[in-house]
N, C-alpha and C. Protein backbone atom coordinates (compact mmCIF):
# COMPACT_ATOMS: atom_id res chain seq x y z
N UNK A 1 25.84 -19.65 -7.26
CA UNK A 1 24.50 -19.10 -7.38
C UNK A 1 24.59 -17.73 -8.04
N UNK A 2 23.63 -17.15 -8.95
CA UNK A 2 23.74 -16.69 -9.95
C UNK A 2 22.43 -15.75 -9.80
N UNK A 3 21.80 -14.60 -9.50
CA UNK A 3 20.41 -14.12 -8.96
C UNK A 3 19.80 -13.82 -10.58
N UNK A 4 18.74 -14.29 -10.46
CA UNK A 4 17.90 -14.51 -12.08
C UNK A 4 16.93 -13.09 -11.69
N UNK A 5 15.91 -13.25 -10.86
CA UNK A 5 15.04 -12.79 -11.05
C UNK A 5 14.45 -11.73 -9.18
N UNK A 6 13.86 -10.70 -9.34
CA UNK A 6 13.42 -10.06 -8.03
C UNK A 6 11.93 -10.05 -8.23
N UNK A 7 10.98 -10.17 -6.97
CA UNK A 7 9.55 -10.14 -7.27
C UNK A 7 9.32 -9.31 -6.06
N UNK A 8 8.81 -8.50 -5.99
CA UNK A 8 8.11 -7.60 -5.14
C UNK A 8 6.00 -7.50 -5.27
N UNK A 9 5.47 -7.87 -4.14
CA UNK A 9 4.18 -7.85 -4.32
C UNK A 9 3.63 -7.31 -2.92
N UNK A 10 2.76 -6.20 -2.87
CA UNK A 10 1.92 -5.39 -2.61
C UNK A 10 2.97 -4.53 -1.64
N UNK A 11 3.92 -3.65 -1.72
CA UNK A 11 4.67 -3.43 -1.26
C UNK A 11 4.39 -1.51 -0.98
N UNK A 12 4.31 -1.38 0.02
CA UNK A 12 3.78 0.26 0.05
C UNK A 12 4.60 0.88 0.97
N UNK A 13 5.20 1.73 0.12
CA UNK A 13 6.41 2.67 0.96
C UNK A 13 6.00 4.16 1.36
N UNK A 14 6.27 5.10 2.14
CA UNK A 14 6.13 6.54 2.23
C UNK A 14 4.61 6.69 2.68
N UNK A 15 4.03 5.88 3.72
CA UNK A 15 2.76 6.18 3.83
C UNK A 15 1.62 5.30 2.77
N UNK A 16 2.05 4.55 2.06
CA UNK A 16 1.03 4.13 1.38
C UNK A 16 1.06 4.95 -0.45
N UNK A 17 1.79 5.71 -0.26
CA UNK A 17 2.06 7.38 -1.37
C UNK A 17 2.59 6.46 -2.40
N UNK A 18 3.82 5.26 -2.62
CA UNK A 18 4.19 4.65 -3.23
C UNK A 18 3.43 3.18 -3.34
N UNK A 19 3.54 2.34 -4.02
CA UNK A 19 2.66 0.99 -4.17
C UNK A 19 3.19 0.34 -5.24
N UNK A 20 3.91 -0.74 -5.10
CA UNK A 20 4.49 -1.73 -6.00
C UNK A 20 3.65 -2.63 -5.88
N UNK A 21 2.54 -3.32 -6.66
CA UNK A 21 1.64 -4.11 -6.52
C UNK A 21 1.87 -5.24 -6.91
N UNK A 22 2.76 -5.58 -8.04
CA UNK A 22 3.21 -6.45 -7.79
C UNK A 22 4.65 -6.68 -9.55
N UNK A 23 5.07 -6.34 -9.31
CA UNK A 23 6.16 -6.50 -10.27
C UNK A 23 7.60 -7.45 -10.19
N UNK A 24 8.12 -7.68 -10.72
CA UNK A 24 9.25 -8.57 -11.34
C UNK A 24 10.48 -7.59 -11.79
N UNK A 25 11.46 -8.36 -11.57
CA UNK A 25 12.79 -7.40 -12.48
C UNK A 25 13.71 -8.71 -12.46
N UNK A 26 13.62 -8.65 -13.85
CA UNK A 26 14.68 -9.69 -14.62
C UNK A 26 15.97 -9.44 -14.43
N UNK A 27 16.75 -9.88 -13.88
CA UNK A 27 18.25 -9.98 -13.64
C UNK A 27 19.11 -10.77 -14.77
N UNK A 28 18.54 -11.97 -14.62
CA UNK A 28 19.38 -12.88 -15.44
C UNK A 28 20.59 -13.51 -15.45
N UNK A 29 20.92 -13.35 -13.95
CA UNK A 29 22.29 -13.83 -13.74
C UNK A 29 23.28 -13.30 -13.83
N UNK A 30 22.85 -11.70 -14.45
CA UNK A 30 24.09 -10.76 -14.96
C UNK A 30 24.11 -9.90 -13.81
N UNK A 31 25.09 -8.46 -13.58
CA UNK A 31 25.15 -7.69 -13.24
C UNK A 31 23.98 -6.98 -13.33
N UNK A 32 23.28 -5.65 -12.41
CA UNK A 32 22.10 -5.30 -12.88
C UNK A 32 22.58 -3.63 -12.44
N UNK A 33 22.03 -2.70 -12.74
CA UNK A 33 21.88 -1.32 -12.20
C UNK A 33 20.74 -0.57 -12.00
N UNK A 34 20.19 -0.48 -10.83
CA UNK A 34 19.02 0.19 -10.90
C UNK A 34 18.93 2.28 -10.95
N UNK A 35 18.20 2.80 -11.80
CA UNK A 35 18.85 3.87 -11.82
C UNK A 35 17.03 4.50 -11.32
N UNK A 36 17.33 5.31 -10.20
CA UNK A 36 16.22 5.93 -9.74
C UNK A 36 16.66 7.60 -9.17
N UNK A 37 15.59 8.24 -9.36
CA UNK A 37 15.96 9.57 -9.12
C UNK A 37 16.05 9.90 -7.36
N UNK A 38 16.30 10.76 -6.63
CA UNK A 38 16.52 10.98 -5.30
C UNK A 38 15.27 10.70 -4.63
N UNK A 39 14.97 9.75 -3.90
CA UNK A 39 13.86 9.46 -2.76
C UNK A 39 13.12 8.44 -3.87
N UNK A 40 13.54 7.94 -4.98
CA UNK A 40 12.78 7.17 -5.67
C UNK A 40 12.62 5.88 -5.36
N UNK A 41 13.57 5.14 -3.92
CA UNK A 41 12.96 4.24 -3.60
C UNK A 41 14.41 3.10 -3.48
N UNK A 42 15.53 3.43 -4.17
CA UNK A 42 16.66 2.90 -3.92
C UNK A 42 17.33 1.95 -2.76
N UNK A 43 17.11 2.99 -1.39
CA UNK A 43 17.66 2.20 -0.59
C UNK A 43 16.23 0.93 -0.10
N UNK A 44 15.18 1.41 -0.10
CA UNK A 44 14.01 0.89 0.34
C UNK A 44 14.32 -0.53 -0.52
N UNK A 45 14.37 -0.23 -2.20
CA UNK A 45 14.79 -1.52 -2.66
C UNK A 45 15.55 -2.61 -2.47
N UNK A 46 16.82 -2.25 -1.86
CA UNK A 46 18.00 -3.43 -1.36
C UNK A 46 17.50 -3.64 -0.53
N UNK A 47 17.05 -2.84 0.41
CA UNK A 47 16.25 -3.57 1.70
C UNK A 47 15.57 -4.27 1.91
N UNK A 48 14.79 -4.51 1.31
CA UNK A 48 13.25 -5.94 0.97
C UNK A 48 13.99 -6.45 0.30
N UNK A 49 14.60 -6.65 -0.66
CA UNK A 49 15.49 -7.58 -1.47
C UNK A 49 16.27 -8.33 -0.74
N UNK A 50 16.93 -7.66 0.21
CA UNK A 50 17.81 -8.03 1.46
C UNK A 50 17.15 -9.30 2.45
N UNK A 51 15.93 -8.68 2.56
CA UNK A 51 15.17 -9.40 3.76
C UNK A 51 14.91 -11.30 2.94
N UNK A 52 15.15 -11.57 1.25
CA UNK A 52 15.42 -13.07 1.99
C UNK A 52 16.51 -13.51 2.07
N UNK A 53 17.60 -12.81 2.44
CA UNK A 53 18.59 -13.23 2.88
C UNK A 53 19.15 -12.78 4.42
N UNK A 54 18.82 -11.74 4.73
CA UNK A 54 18.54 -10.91 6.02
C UNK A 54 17.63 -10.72 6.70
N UNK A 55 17.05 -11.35 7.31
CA UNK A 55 15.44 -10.91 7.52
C UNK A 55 15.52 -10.89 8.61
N UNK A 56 14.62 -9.40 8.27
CA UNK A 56 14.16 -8.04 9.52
C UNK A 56 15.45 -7.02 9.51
N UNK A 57 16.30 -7.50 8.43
CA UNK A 57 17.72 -6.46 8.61
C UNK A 57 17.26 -4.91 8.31
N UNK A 58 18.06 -4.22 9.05
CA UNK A 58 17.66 -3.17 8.93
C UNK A 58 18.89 -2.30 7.85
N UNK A 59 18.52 -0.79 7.41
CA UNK A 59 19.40 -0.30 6.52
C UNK A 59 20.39 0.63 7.07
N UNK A 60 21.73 1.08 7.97
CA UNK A 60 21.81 1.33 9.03
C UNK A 60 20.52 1.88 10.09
N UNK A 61 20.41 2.77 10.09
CA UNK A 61 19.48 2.67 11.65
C UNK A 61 17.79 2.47 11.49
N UNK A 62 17.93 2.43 9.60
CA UNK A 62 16.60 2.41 9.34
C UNK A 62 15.68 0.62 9.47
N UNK A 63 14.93 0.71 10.13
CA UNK A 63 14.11 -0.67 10.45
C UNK A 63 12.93 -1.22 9.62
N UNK A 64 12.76 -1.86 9.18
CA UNK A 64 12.07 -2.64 8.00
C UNK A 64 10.61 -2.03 8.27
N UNK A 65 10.05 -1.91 9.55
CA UNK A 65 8.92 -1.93 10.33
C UNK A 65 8.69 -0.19 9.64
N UNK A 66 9.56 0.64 10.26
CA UNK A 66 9.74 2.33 9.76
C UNK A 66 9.64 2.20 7.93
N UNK A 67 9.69 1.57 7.24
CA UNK A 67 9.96 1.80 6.01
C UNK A 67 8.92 1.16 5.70
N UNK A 68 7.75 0.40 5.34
CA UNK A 68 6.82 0.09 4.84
C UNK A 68 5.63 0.38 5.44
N UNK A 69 4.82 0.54 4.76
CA UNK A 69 3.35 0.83 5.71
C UNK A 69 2.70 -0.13 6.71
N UNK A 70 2.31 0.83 7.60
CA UNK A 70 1.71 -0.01 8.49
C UNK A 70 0.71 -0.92 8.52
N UNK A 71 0.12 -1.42 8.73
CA UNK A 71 -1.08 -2.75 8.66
C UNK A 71 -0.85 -3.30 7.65
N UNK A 72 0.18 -3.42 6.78
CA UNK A 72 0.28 -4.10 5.53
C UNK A 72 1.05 -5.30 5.61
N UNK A 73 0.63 -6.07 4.74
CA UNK A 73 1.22 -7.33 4.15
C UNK A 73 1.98 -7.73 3.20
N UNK A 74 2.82 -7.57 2.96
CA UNK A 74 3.71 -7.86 1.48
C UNK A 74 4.90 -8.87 1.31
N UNK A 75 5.28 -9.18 0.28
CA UNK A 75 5.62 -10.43 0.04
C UNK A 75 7.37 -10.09 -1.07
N UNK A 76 8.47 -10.31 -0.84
CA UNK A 76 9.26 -10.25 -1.18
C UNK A 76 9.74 -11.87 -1.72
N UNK A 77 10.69 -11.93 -3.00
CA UNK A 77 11.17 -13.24 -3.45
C UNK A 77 12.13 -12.74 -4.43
N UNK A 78 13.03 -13.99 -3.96
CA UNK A 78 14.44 -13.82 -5.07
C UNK A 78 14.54 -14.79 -5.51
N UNK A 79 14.89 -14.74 -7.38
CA UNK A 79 14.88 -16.33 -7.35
C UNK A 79 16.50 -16.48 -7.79
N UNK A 80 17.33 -17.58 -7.64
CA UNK A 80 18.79 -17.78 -7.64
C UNK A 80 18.58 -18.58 -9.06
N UNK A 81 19.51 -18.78 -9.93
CA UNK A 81 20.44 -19.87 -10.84
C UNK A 81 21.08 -21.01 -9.67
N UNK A 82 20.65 -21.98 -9.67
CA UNK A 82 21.75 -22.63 -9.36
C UNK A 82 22.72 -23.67 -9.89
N UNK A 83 23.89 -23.27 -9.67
CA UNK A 83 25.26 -23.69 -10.31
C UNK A 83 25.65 -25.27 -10.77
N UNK A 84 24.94 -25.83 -11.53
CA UNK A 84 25.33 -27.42 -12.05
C UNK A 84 25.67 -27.32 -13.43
N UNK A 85 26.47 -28.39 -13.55
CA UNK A 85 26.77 -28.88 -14.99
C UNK A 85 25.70 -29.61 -15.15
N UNK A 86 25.45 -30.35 -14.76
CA UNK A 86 24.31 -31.60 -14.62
C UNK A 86 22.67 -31.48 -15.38
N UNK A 87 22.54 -31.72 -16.09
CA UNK A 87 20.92 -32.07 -16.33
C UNK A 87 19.78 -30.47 -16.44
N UNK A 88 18.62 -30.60 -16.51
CA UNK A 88 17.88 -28.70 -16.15
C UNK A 88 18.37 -28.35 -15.46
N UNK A 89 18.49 -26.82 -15.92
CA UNK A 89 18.45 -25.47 -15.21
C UNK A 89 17.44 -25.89 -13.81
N UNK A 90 18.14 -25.92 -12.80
CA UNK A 90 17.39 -25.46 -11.37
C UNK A 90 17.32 -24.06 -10.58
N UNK A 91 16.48 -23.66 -10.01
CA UNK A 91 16.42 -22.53 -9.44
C UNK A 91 16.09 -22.66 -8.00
N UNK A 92 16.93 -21.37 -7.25
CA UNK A 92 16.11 -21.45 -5.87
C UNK A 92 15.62 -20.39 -5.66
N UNK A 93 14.23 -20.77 -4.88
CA UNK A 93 13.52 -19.30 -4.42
C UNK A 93 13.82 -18.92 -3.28
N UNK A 94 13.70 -17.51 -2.76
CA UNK A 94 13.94 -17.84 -1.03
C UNK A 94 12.79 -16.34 -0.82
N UNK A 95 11.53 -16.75 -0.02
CA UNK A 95 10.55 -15.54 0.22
C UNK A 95 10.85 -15.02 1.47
N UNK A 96 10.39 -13.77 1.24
CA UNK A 96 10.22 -13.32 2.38
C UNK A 96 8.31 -12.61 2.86
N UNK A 97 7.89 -12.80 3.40
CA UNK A 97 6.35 -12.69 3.71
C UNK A 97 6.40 -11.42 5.37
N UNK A 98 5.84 -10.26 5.29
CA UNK A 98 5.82 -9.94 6.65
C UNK A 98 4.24 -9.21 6.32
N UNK A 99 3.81 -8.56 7.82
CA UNK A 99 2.68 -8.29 8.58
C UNK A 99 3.38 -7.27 9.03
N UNK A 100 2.99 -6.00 8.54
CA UNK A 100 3.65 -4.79 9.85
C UNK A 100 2.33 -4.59 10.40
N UNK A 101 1.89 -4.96 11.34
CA UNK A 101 0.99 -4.87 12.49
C UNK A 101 1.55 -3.82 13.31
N UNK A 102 0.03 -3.13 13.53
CA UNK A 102 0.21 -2.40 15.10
C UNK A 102 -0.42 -2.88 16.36
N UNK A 103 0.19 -3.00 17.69
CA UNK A 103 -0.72 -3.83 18.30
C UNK A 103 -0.85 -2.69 19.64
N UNK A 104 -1.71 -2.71 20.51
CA UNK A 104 -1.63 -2.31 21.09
C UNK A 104 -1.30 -3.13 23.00
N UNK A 105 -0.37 -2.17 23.55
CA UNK A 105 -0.20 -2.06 24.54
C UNK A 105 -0.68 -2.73 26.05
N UNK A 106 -0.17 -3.74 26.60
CA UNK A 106 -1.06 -3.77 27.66
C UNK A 106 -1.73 -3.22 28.81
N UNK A 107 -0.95 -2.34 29.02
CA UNK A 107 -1.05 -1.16 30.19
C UNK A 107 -2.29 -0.57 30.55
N UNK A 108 -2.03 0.09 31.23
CA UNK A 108 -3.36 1.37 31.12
C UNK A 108 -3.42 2.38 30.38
N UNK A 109 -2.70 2.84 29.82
CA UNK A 109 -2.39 3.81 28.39
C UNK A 109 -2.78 3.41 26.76
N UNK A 110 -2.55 1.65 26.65
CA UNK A 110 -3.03 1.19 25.93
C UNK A 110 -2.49 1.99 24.61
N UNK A 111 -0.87 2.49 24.66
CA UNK A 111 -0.39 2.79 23.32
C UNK A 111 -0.20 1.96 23.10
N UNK A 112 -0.03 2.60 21.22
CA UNK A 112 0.38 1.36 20.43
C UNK A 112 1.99 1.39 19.94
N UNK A 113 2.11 0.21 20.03
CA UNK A 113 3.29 -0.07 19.42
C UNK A 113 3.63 -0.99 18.38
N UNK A 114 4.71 -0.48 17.58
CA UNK A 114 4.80 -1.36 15.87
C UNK A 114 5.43 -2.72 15.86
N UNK A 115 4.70 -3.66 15.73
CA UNK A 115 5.61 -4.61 15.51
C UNK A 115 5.75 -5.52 14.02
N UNK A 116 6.86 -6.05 13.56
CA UNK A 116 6.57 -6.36 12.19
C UNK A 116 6.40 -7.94 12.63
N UNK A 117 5.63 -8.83 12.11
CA UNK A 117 5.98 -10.73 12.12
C UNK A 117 6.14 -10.65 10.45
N UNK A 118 7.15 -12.04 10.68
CA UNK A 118 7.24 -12.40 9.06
C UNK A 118 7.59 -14.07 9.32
N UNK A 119 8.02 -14.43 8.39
CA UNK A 119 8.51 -15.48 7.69
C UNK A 119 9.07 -15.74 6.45
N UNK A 120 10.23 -16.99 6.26
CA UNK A 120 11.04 -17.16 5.06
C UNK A 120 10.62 -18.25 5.08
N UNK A 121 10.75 -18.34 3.71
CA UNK A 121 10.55 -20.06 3.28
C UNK A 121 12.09 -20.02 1.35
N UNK A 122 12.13 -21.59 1.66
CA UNK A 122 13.01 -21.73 0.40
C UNK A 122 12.28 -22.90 -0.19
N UNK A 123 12.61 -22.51 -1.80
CA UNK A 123 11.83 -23.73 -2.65
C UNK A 123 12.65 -23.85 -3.80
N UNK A 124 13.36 -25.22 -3.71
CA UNK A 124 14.28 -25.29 -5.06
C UNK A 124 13.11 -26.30 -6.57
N UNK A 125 13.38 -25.79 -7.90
CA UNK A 125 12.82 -25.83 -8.87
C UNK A 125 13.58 -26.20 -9.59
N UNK A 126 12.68 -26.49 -11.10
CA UNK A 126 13.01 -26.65 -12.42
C UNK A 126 12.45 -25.52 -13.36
N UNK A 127 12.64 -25.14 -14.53
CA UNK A 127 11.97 -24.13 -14.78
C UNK A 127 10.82 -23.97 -15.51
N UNK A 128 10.52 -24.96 -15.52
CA UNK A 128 8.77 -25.87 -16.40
C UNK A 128 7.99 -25.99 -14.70
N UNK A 129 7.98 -25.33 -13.46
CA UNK A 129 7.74 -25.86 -12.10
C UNK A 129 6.40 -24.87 -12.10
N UNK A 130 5.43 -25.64 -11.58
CA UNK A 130 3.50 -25.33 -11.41
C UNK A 130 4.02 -24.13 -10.43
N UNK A 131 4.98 -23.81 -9.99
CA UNK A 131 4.94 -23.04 -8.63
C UNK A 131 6.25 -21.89 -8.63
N UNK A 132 7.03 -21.81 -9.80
CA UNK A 132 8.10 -21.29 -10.10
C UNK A 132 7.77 -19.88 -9.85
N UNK A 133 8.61 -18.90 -9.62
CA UNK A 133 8.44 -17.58 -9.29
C UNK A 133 7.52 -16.32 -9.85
N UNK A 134 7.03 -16.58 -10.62
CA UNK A 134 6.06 -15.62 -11.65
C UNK A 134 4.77 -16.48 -11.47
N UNK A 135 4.44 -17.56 -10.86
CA UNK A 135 3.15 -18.48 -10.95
C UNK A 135 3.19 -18.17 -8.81
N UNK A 136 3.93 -17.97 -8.16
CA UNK A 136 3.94 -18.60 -7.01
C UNK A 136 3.13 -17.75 -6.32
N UNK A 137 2.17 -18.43 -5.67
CA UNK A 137 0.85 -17.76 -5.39
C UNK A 137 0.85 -16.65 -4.11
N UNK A 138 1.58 -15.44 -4.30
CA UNK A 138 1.97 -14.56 -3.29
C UNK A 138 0.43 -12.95 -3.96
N UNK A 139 0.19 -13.57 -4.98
CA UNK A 139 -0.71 -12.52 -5.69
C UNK A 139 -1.75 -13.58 -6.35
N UNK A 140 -2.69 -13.44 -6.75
CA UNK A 140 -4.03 -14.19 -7.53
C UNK A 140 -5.23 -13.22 -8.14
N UNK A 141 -5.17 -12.80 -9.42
CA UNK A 141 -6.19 -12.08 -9.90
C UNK A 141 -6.05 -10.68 -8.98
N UNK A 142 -4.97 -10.50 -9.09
CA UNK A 142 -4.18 -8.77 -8.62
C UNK A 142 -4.74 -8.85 -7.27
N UNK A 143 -4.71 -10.04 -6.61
CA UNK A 143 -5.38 -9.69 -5.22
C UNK A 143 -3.76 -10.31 -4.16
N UNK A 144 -2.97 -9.37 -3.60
CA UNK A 144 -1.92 -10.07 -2.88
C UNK A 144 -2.30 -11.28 -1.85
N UNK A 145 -2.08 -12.17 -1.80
CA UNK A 145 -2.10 -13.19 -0.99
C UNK A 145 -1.80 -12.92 0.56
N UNK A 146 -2.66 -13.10 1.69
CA UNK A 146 -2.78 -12.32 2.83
C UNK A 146 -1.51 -13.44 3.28
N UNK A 147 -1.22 -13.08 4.64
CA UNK A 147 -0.13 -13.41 5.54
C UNK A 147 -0.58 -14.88 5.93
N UNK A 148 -1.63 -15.11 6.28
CA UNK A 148 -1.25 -16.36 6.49
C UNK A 148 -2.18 -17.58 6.14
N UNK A 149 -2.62 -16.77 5.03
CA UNK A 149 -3.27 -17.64 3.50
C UNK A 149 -1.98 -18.25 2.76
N UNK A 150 -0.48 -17.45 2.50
CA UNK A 150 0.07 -17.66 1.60
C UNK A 150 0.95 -19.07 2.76
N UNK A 151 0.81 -18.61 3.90
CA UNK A 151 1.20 -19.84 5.19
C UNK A 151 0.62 -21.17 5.29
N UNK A 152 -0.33 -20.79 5.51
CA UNK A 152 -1.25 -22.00 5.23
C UNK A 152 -1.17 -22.88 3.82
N UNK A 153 -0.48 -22.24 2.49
CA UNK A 153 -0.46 -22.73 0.98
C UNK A 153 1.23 -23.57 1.24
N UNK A 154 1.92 -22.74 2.07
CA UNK A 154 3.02 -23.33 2.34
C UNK A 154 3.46 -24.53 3.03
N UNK A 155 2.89 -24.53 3.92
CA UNK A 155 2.29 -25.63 5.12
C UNK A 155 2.00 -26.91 4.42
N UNK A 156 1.13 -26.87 3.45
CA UNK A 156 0.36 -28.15 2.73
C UNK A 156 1.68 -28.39 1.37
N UNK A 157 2.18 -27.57 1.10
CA UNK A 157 3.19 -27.68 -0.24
C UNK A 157 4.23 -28.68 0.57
N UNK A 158 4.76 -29.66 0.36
CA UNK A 158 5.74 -30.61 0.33
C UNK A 158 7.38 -30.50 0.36
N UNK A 159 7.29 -29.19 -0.88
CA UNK A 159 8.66 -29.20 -1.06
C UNK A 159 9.34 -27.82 -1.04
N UNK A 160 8.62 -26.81 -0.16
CA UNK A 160 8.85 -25.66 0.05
C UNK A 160 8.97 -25.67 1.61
N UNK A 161 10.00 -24.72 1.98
CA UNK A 161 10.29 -25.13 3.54
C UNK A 161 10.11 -23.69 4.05
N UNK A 162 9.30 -23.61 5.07
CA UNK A 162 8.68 -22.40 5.98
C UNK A 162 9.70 -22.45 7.50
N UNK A 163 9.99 -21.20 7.21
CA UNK A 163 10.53 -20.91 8.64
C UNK A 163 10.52 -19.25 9.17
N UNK A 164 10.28 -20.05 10.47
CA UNK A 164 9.87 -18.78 11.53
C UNK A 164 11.17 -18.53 12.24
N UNK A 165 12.04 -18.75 12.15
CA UNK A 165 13.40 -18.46 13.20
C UNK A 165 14.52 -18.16 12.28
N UNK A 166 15.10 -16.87 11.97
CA UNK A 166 15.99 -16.70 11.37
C UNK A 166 17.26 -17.16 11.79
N UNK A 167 17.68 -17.71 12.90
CA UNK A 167 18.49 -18.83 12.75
C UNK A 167 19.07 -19.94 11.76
N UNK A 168 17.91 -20.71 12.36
CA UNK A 168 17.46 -22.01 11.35
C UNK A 168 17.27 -21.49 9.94
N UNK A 169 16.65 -20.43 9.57
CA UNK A 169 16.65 -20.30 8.10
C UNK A 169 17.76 -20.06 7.31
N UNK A 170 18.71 -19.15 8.36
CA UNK A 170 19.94 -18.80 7.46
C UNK A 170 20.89 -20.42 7.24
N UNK A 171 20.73 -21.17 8.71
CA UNK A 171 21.44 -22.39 8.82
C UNK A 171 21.26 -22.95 6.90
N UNK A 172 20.00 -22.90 6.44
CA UNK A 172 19.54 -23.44 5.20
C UNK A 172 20.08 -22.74 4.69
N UNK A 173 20.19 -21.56 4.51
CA UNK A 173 20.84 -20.45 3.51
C UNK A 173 22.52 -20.91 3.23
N UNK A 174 23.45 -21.55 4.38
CA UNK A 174 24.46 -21.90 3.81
C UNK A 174 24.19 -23.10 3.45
N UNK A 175 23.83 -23.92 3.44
CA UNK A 175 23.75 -25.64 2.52
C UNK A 175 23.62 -25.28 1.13
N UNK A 176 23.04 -23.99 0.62
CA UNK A 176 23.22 -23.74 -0.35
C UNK A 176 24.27 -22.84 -1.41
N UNK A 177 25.34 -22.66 -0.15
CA UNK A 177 26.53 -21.57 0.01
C UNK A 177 25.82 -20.04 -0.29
N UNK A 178 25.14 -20.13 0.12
CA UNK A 178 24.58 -18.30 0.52
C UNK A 178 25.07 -17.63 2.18
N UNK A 179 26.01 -17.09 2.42
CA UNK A 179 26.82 -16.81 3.48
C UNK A 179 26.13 -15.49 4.08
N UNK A 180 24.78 -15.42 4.51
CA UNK A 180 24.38 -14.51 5.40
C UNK A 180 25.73 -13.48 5.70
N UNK A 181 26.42 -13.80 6.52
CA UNK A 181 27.50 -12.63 6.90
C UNK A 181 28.29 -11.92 6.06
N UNK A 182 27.68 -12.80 4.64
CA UNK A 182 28.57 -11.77 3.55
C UNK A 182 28.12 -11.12 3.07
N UNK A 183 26.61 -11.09 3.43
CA UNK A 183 25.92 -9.69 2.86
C UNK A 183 25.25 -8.82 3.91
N UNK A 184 25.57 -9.45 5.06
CA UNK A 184 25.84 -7.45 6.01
C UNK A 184 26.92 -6.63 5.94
N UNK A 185 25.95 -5.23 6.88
CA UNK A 185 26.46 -3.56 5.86
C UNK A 185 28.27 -4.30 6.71
C-alpha cells in the first residue's frame, strides 16, 4: 500500500482561529514533506491523518478532543494505492468522522465535560468510482456533511464498511496489511 491522497474537511484548530474547510493534498504514492512555519499546524496534521489508522490516538499527551474545536464535526480520509499487478488501479479509503461534543454532567453541579464520538469506515475502489475520494460525500456545495448524515449515507452504501469499535476496525486494517502497531509513537 502506497498513500495517494489526504482529505481534510471542516477541520478547526486553535479555537476555531484556524479552519481547513475542506482541502486535499496529493501524495501520489511518493514520499511527501510538509513544510509549515512554528504553530502552523504540523503536529495537529499527523494527528487527524493518524486518526484513520489510530483512532482517538493521541499526540504524546496531547488528545484529539484538546486539539480541535469544540462542538464541531469534521471528517478526515486517506486514500491508499493498492498493490496489484492485476487489472485497474484500486484504491482504499479509510475515514475518519468525529463529534467533539460537550455534554454535560449528571450531578448537581451539572459541569461539563468533553467528550469526542467518532467513527471509521473503509471503502475499497476503482478510480472511475461515483464515490472515490474527491466525490465522497463528507462536504456538498461547501456545506460539511454533519455526523450522522454522512452515517446514515454509509449505512445504506453496500460496499463501504462503518465501524464503531476500534478493535474490529483495526482487525480490518490488517486484512489489508496496514499494521496499526506500526504506526504508534
Amino acid at each position: 500500500m502506497r498513500l495517494s491522497r489526504i482529505r481534510f474537511v471542516n477541520i478547526k484548530l486553535d479555537d476555531g482561529l484556524k479552519i481547513i474547510p475542506d482541502v486535499t493534498w496529493h501524495v501520489n504514492g511518493k514520499n511527501g514533506v510538509f513544510l509549515l512555519e512554528n504553530g502552523g499546524g504540523k503536529t495537529s496534521f499527523i494527528q487527524l491523518a493518524l486518526q484513520t489508522i489510530l483512532p482517538n490516538a493521541p499526540m504524546g499527551k496531547r488528545m484529539l478532543k484538546d486539539t480541535v474545536e469544540k462542538k464541531s464535526v469534521g471528517h478526515v480520509l486517506t486514500e491508499w494505492i493498492v498493490d496489484t499487478t492485476e487489472g485497474p488501479t484500486r484504491y482504499l479509503m479509510l475515514g475518519f468522522t468525529f463529534h467533539n461534543q460537550q455534554k454535560e454532567q449528571s450531578d448537581e453541579n451539572k459541569k461539563e465535560i468533553d467528550a469526542l464520538t467518532y467513527y471509521n469506515y473503509i471503502y475499497e475502489y476503482e478510480e472511475d468510482d461515483e464515490y472515490r475520494l474527491e466525490r465522497f460525500p463528507v462536504a456538498k456545495n461547501h456545506r460539511p456533511a454533519g455526523y450522522q448524515e454522512l452515517r446514515t449515507f454509509i449505512r445504506k452504501h453496500g460496499n463501504i464498511y462503518l465501524y464503531d469499535r476500534k478493535m474490529l476496525y483495526q482487525e480490518a486494517l490488517r486484512r489489508y496489511k496496514i499494521l496499526p502497531e506500526e504506526w504508534e509513537q
